[in-house]
N, C-alpha and C. Protein backbone atom coordinates (compact mmCIF):
# COMPACT_ATOMS: atom_id res chain seq x y z
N UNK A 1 25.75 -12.38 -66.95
CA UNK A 1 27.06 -11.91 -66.55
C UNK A 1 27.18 -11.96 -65.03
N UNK A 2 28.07 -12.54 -64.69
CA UNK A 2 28.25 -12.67 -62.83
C UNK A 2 28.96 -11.12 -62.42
N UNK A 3 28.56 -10.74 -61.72
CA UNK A 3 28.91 -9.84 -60.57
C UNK A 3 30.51 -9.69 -60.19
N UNK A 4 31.01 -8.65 -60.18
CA UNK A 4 31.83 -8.57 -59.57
C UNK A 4 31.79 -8.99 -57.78
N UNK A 5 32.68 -9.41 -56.94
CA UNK A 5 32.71 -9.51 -55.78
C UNK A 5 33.93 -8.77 -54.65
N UNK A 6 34.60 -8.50 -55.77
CA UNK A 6 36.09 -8.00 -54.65
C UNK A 6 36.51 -7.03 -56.42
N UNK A 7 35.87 -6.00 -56.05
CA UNK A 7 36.54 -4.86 -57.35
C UNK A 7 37.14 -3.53 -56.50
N UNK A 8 37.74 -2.86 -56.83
CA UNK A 8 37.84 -1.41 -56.14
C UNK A 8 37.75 -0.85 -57.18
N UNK A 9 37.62 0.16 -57.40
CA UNK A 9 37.68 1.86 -57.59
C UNK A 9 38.46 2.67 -56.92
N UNK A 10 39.21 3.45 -57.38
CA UNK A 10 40.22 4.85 -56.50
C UNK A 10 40.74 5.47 -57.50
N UNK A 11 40.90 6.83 -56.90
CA UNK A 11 41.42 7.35 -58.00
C UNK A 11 42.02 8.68 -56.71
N UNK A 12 43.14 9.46 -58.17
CA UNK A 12 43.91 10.11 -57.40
C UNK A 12 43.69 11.78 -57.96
N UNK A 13 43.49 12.98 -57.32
CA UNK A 13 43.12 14.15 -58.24
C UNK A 13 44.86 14.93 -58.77
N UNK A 14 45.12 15.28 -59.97
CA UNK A 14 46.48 15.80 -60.48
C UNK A 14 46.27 16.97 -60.31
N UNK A 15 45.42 18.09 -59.25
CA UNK A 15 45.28 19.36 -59.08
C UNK A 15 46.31 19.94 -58.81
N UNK A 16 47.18 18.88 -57.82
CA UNK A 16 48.48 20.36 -57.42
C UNK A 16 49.92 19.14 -57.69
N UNK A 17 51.01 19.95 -56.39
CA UNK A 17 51.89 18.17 -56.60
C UNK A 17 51.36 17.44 -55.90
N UNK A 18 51.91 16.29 -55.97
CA UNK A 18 51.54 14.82 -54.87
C UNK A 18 52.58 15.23 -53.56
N UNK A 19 51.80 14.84 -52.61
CA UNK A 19 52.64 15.15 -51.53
C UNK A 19 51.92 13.47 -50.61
N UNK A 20 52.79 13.59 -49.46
CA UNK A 20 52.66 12.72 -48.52
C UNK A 20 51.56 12.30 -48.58
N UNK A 21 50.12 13.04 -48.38
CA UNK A 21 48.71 12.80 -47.89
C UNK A 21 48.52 11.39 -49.21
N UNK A 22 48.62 11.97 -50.31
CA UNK A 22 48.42 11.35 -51.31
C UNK A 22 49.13 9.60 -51.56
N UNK A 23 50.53 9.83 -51.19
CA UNK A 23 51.22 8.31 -50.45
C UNK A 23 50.53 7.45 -50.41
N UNK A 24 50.75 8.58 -48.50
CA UNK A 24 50.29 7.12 -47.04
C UNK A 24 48.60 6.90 -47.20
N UNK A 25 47.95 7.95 -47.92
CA UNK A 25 46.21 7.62 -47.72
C UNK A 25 45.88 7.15 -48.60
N UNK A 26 46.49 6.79 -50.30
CA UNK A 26 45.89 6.52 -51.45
C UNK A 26 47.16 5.69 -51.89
N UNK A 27 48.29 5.89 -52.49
CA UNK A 27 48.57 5.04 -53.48
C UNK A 27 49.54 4.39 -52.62
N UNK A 28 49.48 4.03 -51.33
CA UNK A 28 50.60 3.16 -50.43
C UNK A 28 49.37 1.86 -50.55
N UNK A 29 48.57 2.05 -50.01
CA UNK A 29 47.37 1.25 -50.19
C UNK A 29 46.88 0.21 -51.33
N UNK A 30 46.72 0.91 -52.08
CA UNK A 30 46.62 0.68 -54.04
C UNK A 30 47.15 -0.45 -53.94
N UNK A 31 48.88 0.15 -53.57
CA UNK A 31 49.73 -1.65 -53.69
C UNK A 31 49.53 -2.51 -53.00
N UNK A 32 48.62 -2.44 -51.87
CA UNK A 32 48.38 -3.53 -51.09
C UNK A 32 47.12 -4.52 -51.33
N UNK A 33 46.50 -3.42 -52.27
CA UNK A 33 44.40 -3.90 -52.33
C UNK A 33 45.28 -4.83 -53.56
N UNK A 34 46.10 -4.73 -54.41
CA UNK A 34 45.76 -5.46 -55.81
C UNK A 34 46.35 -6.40 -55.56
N UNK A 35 46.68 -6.79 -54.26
CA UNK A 35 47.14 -8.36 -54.33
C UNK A 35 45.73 -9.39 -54.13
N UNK A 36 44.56 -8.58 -53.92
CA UNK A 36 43.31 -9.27 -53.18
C UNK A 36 42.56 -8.69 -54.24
N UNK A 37 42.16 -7.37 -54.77
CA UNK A 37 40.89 -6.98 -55.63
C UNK A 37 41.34 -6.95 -56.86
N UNK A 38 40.28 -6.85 -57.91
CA UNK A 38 40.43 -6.27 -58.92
C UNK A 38 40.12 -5.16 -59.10
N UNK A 39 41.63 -4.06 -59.30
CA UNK A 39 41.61 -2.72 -59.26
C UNK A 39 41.03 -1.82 -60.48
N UNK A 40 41.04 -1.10 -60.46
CA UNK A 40 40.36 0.07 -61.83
C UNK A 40 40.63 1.27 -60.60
N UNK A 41 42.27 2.27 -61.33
CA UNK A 41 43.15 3.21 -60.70
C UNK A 41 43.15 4.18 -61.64
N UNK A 42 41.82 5.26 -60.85
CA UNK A 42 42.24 6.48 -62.25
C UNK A 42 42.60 7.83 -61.66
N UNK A 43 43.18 8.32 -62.60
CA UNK A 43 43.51 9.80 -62.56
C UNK A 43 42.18 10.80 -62.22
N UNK A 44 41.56 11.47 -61.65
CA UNK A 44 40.50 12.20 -61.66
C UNK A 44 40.94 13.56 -62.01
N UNK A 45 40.72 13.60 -63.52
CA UNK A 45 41.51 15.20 -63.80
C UNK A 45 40.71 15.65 -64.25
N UNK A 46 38.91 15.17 -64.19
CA UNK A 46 37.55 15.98 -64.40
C UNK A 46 37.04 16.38 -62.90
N UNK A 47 37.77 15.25 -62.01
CA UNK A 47 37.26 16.29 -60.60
C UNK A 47 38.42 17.85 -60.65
N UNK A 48 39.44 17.45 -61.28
CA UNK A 48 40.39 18.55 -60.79
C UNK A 48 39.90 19.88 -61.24
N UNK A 49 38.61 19.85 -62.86
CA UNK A 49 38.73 21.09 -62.88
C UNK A 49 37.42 21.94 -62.38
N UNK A 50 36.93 21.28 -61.46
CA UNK A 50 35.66 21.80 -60.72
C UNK A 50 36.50 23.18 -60.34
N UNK A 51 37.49 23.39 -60.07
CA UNK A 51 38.22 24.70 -60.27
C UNK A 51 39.22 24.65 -60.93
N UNK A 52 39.68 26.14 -61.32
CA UNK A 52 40.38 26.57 -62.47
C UNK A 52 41.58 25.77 -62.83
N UNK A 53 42.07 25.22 -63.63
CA UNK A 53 43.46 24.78 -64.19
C UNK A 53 43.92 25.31 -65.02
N UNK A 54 45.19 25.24 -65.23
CA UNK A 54 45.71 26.01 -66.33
C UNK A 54 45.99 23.87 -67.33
N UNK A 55 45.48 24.30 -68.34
CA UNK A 55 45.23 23.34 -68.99
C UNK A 55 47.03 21.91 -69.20
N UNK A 56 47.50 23.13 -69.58
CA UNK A 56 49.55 22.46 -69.86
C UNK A 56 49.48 21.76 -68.61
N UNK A 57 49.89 22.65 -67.30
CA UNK A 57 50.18 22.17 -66.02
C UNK A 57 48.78 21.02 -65.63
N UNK A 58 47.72 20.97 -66.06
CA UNK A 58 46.70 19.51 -65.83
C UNK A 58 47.69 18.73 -66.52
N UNK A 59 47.80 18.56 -67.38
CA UNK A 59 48.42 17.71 -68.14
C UNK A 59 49.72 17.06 -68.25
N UNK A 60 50.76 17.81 -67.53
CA UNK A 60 51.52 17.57 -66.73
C UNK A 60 51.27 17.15 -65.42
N UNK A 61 50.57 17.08 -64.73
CA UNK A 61 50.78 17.00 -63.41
C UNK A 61 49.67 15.31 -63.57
N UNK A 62 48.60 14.80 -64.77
CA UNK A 62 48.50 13.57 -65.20
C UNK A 62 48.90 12.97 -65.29
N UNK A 63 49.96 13.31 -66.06
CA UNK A 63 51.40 12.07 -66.44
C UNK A 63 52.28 11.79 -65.11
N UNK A 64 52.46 13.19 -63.72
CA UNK A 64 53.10 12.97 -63.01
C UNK A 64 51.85 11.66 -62.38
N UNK A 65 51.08 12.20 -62.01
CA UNK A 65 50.22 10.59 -60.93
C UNK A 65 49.96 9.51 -61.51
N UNK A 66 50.07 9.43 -62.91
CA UNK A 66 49.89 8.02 -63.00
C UNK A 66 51.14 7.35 -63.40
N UNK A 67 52.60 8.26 -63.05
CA UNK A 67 53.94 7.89 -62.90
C UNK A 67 54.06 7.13 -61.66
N UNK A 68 53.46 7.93 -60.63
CA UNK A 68 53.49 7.52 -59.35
C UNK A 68 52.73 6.27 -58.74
N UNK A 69 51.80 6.03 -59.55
CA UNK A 69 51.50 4.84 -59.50
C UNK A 69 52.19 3.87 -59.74
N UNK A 70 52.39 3.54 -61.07
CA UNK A 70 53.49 2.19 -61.39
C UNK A 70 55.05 2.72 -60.22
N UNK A 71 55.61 3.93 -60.33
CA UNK A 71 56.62 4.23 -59.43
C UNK A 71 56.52 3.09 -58.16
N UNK A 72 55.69 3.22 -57.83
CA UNK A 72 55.15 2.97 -56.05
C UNK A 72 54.77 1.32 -56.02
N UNK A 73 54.67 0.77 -57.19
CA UNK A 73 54.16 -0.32 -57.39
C UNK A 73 53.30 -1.43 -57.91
N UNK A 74 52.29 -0.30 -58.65
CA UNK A 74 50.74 -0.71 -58.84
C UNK A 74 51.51 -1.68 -60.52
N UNK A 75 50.88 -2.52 -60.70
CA UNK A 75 51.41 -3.11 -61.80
C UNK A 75 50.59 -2.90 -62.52
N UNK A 76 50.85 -2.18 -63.84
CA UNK A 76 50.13 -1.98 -64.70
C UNK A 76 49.13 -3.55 -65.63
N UNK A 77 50.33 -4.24 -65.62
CA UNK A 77 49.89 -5.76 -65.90
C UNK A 77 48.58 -5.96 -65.12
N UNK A 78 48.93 -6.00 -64.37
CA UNK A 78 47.44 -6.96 -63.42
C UNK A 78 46.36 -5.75 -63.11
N UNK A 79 46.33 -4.71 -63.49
CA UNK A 79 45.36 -3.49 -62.95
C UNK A 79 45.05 -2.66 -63.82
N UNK A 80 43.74 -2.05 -63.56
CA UNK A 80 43.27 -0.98 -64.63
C UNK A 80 43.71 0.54 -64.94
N UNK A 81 44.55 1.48 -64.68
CA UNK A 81 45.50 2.31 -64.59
C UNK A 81 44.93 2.92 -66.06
N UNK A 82 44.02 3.99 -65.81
CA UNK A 82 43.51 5.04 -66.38
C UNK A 82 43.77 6.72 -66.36
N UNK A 83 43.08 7.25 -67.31
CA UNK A 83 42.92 8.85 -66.98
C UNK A 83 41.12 9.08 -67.17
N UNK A 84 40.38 9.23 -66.25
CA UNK A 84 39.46 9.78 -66.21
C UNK A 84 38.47 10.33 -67.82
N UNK A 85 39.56 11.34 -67.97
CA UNK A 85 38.46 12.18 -69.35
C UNK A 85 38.91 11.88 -70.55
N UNK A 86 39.58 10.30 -70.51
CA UNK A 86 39.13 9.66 -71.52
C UNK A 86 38.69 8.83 -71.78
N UNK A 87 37.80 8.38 -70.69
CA UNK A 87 36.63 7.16 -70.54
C UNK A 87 35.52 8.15 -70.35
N UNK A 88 34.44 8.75 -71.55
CA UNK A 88 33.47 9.67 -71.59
C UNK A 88 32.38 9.09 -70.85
N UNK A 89 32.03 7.83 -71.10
CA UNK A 89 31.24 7.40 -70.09
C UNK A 89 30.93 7.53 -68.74
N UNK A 90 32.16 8.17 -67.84
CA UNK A 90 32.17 8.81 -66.66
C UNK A 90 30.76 10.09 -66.58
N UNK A 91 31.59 11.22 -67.90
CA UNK A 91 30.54 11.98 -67.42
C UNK A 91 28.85 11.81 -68.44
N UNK A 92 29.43 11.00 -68.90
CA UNK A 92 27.47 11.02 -69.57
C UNK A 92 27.04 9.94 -68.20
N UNK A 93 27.69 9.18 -67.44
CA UNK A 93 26.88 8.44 -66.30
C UNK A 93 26.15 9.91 -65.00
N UNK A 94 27.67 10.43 -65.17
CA UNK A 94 27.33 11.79 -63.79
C UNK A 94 25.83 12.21 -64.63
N UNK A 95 26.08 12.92 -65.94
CA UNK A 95 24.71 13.31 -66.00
C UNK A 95 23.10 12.61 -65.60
N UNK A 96 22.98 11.18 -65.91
CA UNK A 96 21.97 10.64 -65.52
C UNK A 96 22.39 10.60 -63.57
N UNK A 97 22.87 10.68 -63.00
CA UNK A 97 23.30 10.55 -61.41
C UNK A 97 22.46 11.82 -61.15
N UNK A 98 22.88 12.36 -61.82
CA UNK A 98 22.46 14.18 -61.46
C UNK A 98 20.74 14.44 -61.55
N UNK A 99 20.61 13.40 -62.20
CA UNK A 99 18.69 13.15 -63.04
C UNK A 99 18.55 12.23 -61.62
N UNK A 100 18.94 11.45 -61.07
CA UNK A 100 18.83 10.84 -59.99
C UNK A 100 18.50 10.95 -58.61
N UNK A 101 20.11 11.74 -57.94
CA UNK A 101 20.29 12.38 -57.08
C UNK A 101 19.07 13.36 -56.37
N UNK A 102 19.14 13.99 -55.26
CA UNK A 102 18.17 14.96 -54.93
C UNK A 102 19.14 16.10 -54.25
N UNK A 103 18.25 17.54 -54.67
CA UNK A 103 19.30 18.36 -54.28
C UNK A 103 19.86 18.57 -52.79
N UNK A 104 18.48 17.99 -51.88
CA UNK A 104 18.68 17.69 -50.74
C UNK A 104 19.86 17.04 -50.09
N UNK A 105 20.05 16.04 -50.99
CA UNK A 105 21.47 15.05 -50.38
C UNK A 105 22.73 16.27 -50.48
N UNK A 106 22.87 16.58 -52.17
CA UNK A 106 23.87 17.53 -52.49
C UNK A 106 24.17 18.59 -51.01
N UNK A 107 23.00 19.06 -51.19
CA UNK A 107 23.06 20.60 -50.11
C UNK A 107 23.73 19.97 -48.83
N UNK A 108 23.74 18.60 -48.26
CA UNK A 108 24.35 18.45 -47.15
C UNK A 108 25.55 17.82 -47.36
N UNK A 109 26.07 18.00 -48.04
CA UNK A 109 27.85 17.21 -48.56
C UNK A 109 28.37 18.43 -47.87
N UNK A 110 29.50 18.11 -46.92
CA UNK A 110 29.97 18.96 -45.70
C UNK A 110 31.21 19.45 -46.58
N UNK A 111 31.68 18.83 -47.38
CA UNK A 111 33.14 18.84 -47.78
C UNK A 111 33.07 20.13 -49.09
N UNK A 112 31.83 19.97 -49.97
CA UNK A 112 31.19 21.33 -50.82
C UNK A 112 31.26 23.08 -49.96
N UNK A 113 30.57 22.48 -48.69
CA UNK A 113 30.57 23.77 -47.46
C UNK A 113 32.24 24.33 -46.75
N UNK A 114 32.77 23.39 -46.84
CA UNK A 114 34.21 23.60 -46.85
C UNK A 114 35.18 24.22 -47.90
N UNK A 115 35.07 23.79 -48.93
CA UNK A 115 35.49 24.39 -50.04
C UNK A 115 34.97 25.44 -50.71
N UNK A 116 33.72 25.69 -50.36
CA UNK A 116 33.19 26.64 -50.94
C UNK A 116 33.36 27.97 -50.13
N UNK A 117 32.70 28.09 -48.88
CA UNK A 117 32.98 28.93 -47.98
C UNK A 117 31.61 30.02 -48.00
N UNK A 118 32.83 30.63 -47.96
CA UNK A 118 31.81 31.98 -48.16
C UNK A 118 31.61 32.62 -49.40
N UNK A 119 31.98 32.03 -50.53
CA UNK A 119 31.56 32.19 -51.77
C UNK A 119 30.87 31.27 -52.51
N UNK A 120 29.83 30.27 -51.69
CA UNK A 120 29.15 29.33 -52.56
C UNK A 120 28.64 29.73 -53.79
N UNK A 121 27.78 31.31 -53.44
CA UNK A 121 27.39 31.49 -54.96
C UNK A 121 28.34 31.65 -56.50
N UNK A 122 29.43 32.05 -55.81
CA UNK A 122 30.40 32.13 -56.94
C UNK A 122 31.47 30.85 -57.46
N UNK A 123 31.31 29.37 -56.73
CA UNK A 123 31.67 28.58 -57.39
C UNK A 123 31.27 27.74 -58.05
N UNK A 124 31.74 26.88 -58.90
CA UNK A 124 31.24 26.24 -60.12
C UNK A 124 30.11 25.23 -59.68
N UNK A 125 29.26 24.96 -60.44
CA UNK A 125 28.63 24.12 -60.41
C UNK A 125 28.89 22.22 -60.38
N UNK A 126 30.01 22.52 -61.28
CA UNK A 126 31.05 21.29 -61.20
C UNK A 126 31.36 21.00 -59.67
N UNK A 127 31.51 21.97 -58.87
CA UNK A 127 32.04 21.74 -57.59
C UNK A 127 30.93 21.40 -56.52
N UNK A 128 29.31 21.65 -56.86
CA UNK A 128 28.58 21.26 -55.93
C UNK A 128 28.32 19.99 -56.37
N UNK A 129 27.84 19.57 -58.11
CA UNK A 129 27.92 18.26 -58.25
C UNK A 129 28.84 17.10 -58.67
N UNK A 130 29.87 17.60 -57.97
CA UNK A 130 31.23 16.97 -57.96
C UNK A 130 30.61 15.32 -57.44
N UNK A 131 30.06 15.10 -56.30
CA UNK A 131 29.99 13.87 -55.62
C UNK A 131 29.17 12.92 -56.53
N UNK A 132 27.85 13.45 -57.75
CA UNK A 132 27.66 12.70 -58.33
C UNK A 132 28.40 11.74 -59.39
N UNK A 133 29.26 12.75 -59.66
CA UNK A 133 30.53 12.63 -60.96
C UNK A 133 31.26 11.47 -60.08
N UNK A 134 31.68 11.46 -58.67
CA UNK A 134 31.97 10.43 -58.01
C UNK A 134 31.72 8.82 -57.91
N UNK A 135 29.64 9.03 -57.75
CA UNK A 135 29.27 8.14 -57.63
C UNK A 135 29.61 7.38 -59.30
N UNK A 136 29.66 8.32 -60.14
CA UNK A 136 29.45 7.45 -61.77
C UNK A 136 30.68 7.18 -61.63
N UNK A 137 31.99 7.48 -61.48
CA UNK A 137 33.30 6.61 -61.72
C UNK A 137 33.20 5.56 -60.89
N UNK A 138 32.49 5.14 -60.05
CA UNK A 138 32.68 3.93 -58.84
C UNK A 138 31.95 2.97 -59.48
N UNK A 139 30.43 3.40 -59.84
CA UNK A 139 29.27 2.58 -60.03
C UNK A 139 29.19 2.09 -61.64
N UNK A 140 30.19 3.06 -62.50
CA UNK A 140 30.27 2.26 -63.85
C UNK A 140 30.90 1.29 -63.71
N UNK A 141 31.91 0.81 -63.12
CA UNK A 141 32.55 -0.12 -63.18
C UNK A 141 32.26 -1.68 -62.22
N UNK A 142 30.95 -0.90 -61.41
CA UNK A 142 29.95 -1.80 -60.53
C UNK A 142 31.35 -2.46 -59.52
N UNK A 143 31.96 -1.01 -58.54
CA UNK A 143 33.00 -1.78 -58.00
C UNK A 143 32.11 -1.96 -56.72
N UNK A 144 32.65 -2.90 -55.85
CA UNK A 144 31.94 -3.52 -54.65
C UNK A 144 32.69 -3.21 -53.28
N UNK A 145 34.16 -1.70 -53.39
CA UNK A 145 34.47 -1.74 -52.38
C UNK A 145 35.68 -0.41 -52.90
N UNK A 146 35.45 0.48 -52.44
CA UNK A 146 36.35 2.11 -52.61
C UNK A 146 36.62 2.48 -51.16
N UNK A 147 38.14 2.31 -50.82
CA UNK A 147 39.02 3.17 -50.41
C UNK A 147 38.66 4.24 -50.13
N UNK A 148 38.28 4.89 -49.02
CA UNK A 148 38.03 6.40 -48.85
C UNK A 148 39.14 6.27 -47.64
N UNK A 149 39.38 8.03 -47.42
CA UNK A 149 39.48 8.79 -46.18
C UNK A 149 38.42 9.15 -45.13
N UNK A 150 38.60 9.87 -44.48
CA UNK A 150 37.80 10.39 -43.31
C UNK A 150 36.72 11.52 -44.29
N UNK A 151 37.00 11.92 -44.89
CA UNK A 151 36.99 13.35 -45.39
C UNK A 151 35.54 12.87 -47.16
N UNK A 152 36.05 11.62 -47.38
CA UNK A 152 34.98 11.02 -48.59
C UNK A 152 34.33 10.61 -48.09
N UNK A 153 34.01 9.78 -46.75
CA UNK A 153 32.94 8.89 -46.40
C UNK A 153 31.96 9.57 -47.12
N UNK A 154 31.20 10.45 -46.73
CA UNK A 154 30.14 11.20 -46.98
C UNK A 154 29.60 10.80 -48.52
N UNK A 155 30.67 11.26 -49.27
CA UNK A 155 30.37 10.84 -50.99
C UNK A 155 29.83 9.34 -50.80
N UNK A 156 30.45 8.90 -50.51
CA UNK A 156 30.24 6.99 -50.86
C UNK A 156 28.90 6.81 -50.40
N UNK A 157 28.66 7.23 -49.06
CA UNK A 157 27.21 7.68 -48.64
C UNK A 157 26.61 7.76 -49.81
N UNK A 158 27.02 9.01 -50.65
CA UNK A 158 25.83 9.82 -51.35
C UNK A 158 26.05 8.22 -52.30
N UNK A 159 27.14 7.95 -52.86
CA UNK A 159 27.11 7.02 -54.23
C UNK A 159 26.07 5.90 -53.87
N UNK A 160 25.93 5.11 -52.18
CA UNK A 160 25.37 4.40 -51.69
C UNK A 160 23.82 4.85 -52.19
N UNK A 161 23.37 5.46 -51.65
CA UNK A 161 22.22 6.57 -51.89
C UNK A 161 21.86 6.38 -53.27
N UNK A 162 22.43 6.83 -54.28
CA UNK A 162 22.10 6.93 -55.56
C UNK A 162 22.26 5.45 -56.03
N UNK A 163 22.79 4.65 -56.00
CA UNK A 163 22.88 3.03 -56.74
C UNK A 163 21.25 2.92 -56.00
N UNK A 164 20.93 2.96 -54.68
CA UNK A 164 19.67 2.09 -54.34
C UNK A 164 18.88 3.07 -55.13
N UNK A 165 18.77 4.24 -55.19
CA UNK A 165 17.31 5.12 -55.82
C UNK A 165 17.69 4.54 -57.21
N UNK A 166 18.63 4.74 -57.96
CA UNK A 166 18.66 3.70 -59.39
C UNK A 166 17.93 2.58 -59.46
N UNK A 167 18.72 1.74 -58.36
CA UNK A 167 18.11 0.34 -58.66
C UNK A 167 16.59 0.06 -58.54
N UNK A 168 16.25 1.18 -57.12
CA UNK A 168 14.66 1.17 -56.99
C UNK A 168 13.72 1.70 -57.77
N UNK A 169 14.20 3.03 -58.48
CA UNK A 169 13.12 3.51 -59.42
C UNK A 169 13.25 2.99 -60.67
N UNK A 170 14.36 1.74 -61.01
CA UNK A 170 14.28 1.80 -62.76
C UNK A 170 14.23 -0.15 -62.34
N UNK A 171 13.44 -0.63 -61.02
CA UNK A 171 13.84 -2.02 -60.99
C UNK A 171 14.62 -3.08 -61.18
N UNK A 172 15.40 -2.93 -61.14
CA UNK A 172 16.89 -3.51 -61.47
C UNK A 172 17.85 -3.55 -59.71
N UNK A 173 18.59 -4.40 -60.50
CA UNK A 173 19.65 -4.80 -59.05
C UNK A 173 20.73 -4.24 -59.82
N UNK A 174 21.01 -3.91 -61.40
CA UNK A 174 22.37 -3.34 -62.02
C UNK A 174 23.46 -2.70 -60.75
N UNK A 175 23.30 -1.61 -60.19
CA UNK A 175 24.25 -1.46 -59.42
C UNK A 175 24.77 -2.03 -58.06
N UNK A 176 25.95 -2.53 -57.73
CA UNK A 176 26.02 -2.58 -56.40
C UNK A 176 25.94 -1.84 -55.57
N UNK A 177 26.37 -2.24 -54.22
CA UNK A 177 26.20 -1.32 -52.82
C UNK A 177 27.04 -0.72 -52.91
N UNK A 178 28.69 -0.16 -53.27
CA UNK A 178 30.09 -0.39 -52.38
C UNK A 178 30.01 0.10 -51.10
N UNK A 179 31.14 -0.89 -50.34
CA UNK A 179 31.43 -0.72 -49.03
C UNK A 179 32.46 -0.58 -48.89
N UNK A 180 33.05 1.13 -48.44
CA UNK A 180 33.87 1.58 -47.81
C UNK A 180 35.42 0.81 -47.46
N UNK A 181 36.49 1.08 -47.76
CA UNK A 181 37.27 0.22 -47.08
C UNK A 181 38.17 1.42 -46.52
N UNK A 182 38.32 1.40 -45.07
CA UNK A 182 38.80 2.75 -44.31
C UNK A 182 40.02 1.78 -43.37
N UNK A 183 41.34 2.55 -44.10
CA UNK A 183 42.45 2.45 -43.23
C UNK A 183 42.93 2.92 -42.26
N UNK A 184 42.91 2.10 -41.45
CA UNK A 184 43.52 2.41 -39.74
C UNK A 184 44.43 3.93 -40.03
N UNK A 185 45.56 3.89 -40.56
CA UNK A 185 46.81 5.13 -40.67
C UNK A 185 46.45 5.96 -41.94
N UNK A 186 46.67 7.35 -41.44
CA UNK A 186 46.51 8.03 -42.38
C UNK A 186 45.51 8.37 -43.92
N UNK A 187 44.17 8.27 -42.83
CA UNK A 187 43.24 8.19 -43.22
C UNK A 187 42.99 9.71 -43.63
N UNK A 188 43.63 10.55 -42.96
CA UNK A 188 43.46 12.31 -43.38
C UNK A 188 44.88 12.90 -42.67
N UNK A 189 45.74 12.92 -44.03
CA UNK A 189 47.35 13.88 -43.47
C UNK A 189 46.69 15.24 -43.54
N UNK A 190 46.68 15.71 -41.84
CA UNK A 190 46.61 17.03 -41.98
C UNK A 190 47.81 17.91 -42.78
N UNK A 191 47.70 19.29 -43.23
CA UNK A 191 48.93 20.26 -44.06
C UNK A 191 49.88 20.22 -43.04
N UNK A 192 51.03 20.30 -42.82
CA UNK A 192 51.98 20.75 -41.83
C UNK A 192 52.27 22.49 -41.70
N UNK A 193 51.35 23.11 -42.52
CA UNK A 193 51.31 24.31 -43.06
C UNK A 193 50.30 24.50 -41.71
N UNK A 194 49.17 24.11 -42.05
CA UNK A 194 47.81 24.53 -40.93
C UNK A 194 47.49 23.85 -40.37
N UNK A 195 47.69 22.54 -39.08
CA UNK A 195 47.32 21.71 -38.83
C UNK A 195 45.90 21.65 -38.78
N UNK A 196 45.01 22.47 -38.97
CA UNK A 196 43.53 22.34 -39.37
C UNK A 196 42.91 21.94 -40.22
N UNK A 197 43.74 22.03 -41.51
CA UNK A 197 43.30 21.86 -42.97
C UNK A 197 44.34 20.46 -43.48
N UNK A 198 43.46 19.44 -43.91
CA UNK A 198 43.90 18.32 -45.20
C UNK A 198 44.66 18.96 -46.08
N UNK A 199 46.30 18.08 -45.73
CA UNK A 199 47.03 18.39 -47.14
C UNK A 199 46.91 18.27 -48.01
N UNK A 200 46.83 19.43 -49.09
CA UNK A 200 46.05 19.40 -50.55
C UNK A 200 47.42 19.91 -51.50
């Protein structure tokens, strides 16, 4: 089987509404990569519930982002336009990632220390190994190039990280590298609420 060479991966989280950040940093983009890659565009509504959802409003607010996709342009024809937790293979991959991974890498994901705060002990576990669950939606699909912000580099890092310890401890080349593709504009819409904090 030949290799992918020009694939992406991205995906969008249905935690709250879509606002601007979500646009200009993710799905303005989308329409531009699928004239060049072969896309695979999912909903991440297993990252969304690393904290609480009310289950109706997930489910609603699914149907709203992957409205917004075709809305905005993404052609369903020519692209992979998914929902996350119903490709199970995502999380039985996170679990072997997690057999992988070292807790070392985890403990330094800056963006976990941010969200967590001052209640690390009291949030989910989903939420510290959120980035592996990452690396398995990118690396099942053996994409060769994910769209981040300022704010993911770090993950792709970690996903980087985990494809080579895969490939090295089980001998195999199966996974690729991916390499980053980071847009000049609006790479992180700060809130207009706090100019400190990423609009979420």
């Amino acid at each position: 089987m030949d290799k992918p060479t020009k694939r992406i991966l991205s995906g969008v989280q249905p935690s709250g509404d879509l606002h601007l950040g979500n646009y200009l940093g993710a799905i303005k983009n989308f329409v531009t990569l699928q004239k060049e890659y072969e896309c695979f565009f999912c909903v991440v509504d297993l990252h969304a519930i690393t904290v609480w959802q009310d289950p109706k409003v997930l489910a609603d607010k699914t149907r709203e982002v992957t409205a917004a996709f075709i809305a905005s342009g993404i052609d369903p024809k020519k692209n992979n336009i998914f929902v996350q937790s119903q490709v199970p293979q995502h999380a039985q991959l996170a679990w072997l990632f997690n057999c992988v991974a070292r807790m070392g890498w985890l403990n330094r994901m800056t963006q976990f220390k941010d969200k967590a705060g001052k209640n690390s002990e009291n949030v989910s576990v989903g939420l510290f190994s959120y980035p592996t669950l990452m690396a398995a939606d990118i690396l099942i699909y053996l994409a060769t190039h994910v769209p981040v912000g300022d704010d993911q580099k770090q993950h792709l890092e970690l996903t980087r990280d985990i494809a080579q310890k895969f490939n090295n401890d089980f001998k195999t080349d199966l996974f690729p590298i991916p390499e980053p593709l980071i847009f000049g504009e609006a790479t992180r819409v700060m809130s207009l609420r706090d100019g400190s904090k990423k609009n979420e």
